[in-house]
Protein backbone atom coordinates (compact mmCIF):
# COMPACT_ATOMS: atom_id res chain seq x y z
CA UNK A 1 0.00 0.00 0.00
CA UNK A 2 2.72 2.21 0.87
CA UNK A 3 4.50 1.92 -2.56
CA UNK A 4 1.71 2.72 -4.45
CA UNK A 5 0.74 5.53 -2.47
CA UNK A 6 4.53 7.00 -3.10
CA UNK A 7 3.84 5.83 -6.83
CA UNK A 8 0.02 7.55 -7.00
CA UNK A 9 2.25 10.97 -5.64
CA UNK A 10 5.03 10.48 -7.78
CA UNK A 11 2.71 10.10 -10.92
CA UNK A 12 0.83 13.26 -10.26
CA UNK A 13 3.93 15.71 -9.39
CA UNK A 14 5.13 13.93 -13.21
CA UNK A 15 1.82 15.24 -14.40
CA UNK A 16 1.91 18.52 -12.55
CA UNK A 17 5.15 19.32 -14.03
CA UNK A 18 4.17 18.29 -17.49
CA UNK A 19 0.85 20.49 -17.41
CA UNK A 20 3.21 23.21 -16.12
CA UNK A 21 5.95 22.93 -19.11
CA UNK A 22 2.88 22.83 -21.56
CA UNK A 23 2.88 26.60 -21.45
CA UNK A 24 5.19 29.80 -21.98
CA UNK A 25 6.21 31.69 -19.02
CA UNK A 26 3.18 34.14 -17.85
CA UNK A 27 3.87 38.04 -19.01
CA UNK A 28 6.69 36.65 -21.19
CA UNK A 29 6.12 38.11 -24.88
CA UNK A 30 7.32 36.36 -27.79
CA UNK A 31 7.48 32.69 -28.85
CA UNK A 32 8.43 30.06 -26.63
CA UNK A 33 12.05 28.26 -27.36
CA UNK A 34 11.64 25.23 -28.75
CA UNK A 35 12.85 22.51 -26.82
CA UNK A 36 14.59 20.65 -30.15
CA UNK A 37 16.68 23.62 -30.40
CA UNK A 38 19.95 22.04 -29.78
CA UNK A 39 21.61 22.58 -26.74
CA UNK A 40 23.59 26.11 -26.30
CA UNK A 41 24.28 28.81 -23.24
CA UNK A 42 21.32 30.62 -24.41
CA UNK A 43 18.41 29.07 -23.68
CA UNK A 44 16.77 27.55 -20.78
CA UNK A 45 16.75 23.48 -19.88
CA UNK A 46 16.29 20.69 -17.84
CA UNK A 47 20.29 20.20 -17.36
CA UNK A 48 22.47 22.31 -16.46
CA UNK A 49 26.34 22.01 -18.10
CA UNK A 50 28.93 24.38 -16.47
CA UNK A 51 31.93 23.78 -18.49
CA UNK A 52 34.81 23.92 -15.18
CA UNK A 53 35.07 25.24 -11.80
CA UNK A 54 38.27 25.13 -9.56
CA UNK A 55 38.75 26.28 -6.30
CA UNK A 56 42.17 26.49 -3.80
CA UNK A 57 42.65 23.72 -1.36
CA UNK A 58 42.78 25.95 1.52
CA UNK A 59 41.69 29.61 0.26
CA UNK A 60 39.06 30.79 -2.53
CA UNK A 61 40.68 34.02 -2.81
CA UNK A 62 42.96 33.67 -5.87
CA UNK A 63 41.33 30.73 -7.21
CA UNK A 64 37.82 29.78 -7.25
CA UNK A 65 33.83 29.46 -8.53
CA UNK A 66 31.03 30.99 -8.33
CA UNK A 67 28.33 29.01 -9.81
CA UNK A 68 24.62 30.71 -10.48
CA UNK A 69 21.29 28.91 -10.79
CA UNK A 70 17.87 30.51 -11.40
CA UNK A 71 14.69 29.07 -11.63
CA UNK A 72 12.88 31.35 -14.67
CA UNK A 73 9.37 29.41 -13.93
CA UNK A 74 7.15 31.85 -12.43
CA UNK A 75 3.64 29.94 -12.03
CA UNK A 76 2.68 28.77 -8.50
CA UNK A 77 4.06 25.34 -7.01
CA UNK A 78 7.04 25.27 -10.35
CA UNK A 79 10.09 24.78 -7.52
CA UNK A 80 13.11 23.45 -9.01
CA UNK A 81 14.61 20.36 -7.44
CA UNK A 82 17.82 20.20 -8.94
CA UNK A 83 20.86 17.48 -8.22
CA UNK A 84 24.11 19.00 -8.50
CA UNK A 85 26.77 16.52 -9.60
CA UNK A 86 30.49 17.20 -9.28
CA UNK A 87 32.60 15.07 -11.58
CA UNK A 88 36.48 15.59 -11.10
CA UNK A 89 38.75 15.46 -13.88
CA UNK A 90 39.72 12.26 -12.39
CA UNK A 91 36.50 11.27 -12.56
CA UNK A 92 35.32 10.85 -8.86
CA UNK A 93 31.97 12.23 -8.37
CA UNK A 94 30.11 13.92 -5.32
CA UNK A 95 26.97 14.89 -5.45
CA UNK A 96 24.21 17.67 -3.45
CA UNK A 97 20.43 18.92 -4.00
CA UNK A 98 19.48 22.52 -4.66
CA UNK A 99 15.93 23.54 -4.79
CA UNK A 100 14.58 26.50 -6.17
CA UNK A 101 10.99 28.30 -5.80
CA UNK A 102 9.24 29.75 -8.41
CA UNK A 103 11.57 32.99 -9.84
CA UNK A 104 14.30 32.33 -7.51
CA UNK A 105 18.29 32.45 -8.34
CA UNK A 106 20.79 31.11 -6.16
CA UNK A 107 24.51 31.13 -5.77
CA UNK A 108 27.53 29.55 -4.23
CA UNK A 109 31.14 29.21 -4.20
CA UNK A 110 33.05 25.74 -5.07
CA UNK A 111 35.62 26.41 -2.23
CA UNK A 112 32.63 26.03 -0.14
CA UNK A 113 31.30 22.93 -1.41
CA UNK A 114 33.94 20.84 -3.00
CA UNK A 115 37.57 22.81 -2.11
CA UNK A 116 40.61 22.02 -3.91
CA UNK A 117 39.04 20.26 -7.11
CA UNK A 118 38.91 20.94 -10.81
CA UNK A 119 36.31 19.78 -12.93
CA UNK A 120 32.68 20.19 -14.37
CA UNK A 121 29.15 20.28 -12.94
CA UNK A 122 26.01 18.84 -14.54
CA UNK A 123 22.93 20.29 -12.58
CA UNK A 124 20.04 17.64 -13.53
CA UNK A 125 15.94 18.65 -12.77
CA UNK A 126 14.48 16.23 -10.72
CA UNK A 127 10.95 15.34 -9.26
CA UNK A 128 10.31 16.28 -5.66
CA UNK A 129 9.16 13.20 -4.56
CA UNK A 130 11.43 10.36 -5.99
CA UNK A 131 13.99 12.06 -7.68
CA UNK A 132 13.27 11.13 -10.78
CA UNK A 133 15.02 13.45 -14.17
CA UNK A 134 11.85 14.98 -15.28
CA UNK A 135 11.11 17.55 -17.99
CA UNK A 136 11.70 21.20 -16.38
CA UNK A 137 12.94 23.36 -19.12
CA UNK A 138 12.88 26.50 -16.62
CA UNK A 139 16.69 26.38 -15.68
CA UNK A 140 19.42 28.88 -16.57
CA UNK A 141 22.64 29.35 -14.91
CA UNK A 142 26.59 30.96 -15.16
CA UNK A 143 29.83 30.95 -13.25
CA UNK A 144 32.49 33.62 -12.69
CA UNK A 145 35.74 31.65 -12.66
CA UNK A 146 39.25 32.43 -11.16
CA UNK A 147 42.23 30.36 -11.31
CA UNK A 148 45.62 31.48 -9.40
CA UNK A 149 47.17 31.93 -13.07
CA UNK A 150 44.75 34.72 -13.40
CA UNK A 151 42.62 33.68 -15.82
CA UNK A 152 39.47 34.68 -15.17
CA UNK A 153 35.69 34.47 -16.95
CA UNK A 154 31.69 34.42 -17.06
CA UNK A 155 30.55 31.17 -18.63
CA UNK A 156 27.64 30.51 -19.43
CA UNK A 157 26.24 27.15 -18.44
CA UNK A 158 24.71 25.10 -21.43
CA UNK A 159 21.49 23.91 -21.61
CA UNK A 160 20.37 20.66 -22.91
CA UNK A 161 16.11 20.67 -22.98
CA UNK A 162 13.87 17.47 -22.15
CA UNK A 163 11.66 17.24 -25.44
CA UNK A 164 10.01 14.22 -24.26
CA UNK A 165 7.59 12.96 -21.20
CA UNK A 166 9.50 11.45 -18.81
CA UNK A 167 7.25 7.59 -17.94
CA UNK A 168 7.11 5.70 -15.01
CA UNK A 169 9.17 2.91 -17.19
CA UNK A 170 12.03 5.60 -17.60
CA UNK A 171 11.61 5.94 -13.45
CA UNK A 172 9.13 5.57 -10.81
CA UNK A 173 8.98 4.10 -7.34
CA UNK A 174 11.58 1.31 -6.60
CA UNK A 175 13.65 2.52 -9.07
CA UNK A 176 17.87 3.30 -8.11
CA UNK A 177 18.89 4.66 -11.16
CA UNK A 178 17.78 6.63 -14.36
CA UNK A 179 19.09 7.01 -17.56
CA UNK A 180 19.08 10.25 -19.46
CA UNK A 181 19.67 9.77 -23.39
CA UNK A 182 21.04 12.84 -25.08
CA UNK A 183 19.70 11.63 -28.62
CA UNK A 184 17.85 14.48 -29.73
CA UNK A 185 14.19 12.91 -28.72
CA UNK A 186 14.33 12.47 -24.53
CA UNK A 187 16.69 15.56 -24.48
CA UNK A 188 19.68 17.13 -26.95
CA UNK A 189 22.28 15.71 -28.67
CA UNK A 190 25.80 16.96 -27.40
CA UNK A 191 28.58 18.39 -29.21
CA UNK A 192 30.86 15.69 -31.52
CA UNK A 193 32.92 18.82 -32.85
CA UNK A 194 34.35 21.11 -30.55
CA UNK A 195 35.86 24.56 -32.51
CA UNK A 196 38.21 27.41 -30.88
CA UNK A 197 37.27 30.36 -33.43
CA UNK A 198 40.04 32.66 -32.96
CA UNK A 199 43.24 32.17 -30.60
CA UNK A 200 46.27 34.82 -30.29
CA UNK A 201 50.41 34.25 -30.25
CA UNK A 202 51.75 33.98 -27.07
CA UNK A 203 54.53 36.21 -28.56
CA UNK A 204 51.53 38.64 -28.12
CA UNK A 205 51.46 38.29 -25.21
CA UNK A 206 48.19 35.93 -24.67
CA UNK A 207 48.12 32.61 -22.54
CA UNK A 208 44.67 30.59 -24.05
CA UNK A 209 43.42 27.92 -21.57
CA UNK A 210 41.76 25.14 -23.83
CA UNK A 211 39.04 22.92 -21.35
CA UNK A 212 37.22 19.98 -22.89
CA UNK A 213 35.01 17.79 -21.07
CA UNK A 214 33.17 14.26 -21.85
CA UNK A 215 29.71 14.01 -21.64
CA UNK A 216 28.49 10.24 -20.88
CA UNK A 217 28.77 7.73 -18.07
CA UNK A 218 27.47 7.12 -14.81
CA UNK A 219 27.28 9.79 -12.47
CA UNK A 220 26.79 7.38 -9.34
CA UNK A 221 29.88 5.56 -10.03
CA UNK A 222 32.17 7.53 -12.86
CA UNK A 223 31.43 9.43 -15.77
CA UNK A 224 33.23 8.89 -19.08
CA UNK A 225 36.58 9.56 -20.12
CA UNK A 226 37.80 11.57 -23.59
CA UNK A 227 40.33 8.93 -24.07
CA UNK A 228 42.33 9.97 -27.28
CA UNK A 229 41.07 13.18 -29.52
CA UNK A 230 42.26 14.43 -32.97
CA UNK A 231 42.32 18.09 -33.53
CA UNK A 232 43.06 20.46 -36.75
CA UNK A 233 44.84 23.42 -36.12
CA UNK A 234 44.99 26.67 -38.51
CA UNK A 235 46.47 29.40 -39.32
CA UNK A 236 45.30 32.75 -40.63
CA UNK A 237 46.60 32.20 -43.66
CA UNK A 238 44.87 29.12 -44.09
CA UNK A 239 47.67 26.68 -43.44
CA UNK A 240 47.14 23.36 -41.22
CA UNK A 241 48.49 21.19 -39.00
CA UNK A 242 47.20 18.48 -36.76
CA UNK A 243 47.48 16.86 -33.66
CA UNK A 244 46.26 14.28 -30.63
CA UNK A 245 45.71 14.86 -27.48
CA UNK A 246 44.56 12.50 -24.68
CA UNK A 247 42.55 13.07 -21.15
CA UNK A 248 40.43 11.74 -18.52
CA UNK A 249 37.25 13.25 -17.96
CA UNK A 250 38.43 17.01 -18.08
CA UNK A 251 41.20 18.02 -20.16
CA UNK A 252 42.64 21.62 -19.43
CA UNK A 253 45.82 22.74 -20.79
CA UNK A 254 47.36 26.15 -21.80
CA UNK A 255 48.43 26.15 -25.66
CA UNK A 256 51.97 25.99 -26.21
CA UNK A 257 54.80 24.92 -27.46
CA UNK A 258 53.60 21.65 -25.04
CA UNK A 259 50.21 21.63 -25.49
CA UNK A 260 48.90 20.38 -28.74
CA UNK A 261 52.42 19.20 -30.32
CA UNK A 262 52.45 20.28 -33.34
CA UNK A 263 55.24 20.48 -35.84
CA UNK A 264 56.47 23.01 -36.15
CA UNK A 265 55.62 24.12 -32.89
CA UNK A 266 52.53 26.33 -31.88
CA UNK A 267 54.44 29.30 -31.00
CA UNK A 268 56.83 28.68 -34.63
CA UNK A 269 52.99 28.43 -36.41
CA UNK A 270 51.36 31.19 -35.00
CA UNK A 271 53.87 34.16 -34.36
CA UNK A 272 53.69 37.36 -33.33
CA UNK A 273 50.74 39.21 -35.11
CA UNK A 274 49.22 36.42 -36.42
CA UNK A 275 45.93 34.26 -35.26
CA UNK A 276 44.33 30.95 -35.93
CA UNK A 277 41.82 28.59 -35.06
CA UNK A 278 41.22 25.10 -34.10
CA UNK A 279 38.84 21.97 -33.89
CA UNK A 280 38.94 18.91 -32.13
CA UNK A 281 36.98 15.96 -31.77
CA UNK A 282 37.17 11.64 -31.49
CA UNK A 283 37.93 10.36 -35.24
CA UNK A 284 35.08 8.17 -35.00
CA UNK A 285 32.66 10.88 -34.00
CA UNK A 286 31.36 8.22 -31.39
CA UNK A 287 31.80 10.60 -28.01
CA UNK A 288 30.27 13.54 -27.25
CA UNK A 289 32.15 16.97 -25.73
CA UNK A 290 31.47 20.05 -24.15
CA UNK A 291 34.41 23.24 -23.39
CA UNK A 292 35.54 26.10 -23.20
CA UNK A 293 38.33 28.80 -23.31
CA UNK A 294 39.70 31.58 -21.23
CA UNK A 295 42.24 33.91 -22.58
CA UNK A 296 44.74 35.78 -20.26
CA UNK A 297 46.74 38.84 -21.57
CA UNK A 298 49.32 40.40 -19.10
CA UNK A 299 49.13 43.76 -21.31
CA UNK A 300 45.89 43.77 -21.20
CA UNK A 301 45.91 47.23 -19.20
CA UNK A 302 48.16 48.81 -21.71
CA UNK A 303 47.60 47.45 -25.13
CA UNK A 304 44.51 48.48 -26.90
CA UNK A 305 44.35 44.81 -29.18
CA UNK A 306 44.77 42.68 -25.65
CA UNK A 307 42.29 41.06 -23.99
CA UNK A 308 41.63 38.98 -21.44
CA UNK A 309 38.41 36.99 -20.99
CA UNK A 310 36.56 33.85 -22.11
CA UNK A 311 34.01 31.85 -23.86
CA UNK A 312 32.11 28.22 -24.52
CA UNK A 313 33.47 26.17 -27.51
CA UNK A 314 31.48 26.20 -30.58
CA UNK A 315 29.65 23.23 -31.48
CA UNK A 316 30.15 22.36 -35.08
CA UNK A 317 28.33 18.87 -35.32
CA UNK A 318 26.33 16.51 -32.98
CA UNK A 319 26.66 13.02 -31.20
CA UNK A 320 23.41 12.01 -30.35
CA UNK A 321 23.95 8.37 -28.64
CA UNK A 322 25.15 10.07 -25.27
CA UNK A 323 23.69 9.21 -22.20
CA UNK A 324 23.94 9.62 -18.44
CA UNK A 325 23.09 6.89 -15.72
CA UNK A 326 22.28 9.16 -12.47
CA UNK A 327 21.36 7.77 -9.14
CA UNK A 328 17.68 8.02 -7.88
CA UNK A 329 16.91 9.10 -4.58
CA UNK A 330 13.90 11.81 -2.75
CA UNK A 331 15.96 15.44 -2.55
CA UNK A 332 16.92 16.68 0.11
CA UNK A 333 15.71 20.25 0.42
């Protein structure tokens, strides 16, 4: 009796959430996003990607995140029960709940949370009752970044939507894990093709921190590793070169004469004055990836073409055989 009275409430907060998701925000003009637009930092979802955060072991003051969260539902009874997961670039995960009421943002700082670690965070919506990934495609969020180097920028998080209904076969009561499919049809495909659009000599001056991350795996036990990438890398004059580079589940590396190795050289290949771009991504196509870059310039202050900052990675093409196993349990908020 017990179960199916958890199963009976589990089945109508489902429902609740679907009626709710039926219809655009209230006052909000224009047309609703579609939830098969494919999965960017401009748009609301159902999970959350933020690409990195860092923090110092024993102080947050020259290195560490501050990660944002807002709930942009504004109808009655839409809180946002969200599972924050914390996947290493080793690949050992921790885990905590947020939940959000109806038009409310919240913030925190990784050296309060999870001090001394580098990685990503993938903020999933669950139900209230079970904890069940459901379709909530009310969530945006950001971080402000800081690492000791002194790089330094606002990412936006990317959103991947839930297009489909969420069943009580996907998850319901009894039920100790879930799998989310990024495929394009329960929620969006990924990125296959990762591209760096512009990227400056370091004779200039700049110091460009590259940051790709898998997407894929189990977030109870270990998300997915990159393994070995391929990568194109061009100059502005057209020319190419290419390269491989290999990581766990977060690769993050300054570009150098070290990182990709090239031949010639990055520095010999782009000189001073000169720019280029890149693109990396598995040969096969068969993994998905998410990153970013942040750029720091010590002249910055007194050059007027230096510039310090950062940005996602473009996404040129799409894996859509991704998926995440999460663990189910009731939040805890």
């Amino acid at each position: 009796m017990r179960t199916s009275r958890k199963l009976s409430h589990a089945l109508l907060a489902i429902f609740a959430l679907v009626v709710m998701s039926s219809f655009a925000l209230a006052a909000d003009p224009g047309t609703e996003y579609p939830a098969a637009s494919e999965a960017s930092d401009q748009k609301a979802g159902s999970v959350l990607f933020y690409n990195v955060y860092t923090s110092g072991a024993t102080s947050g003051t020259a290195e560490n995140t501050r990660v944002n969260i807002t709930n942009t539902n504004s109808r009655v009874g839409a809180d946002a029960y969200v599972h924050l997961y914390f996947v290493s670039a080793g690949c050992a995960i921790a885990d905590s709940y947020i939940c959000l009421t109806p038009n409310q943002t919240a913030s925190f700082l990784a050296s309060d949370v999870d001090p001394g670690v580098k990685g990503y965070i993938v903020a999933v919506a669950v139900d209230g009752v079970l904890g069940c990934p459901i379709n909530f495609n009310y969530l945006i969020g950001d971080e402000y970044v800081k690492f000791a180097s002194g790089h330094a920028a606002n990412l936006g998080a990317v959103a991947f939507s839930r297009i489909s209904t969420p069943t009580t076969e996907d998850c319901g009561a009894g039920s100790f894990t879930a799998v989310m499919n990024f495929n394009g049809m329960d929620y969006n495909c990924s990125a296959a093709v990762l591209a760096l659009d512009n990227v400056g000599s370091r004779a200039d001056g700049n110091d460009t921190m590259v940051i790709i991350n898998r997407v894929g795996g189990n977030l109870g036990i270990g998300a997915a590793t990159l393994g070995t990438l391929f990568g194109l890398l061009y100059d502005d004059a057209e020319n190419v070169l290419s390269f491989s580079v290999t990581g766990g589940c977060q690769l993050m590396s300054s570009l150098s004469n070290n990182f990709p190795r090239t031949t010639p050289r990055f520095e010999t290949f782009i000189p001073a004055g000169r720019t280029g771009w890149a693109k990396v991504y598995n040969q096969t196509g068969s993994i998905g990836i998410l990153g970013a870059a942040i750029n720091l310039n010590a002249n910055a202050a007194s050059s007027a073409g230096a510039f310090n900052g950062g940005h996602n990675l473009h996404h040129l093409t799409l894996n859509c055989t991704m998926s995440y196993t999460v663990p189910v349990f009731p939040p805890s908020c």
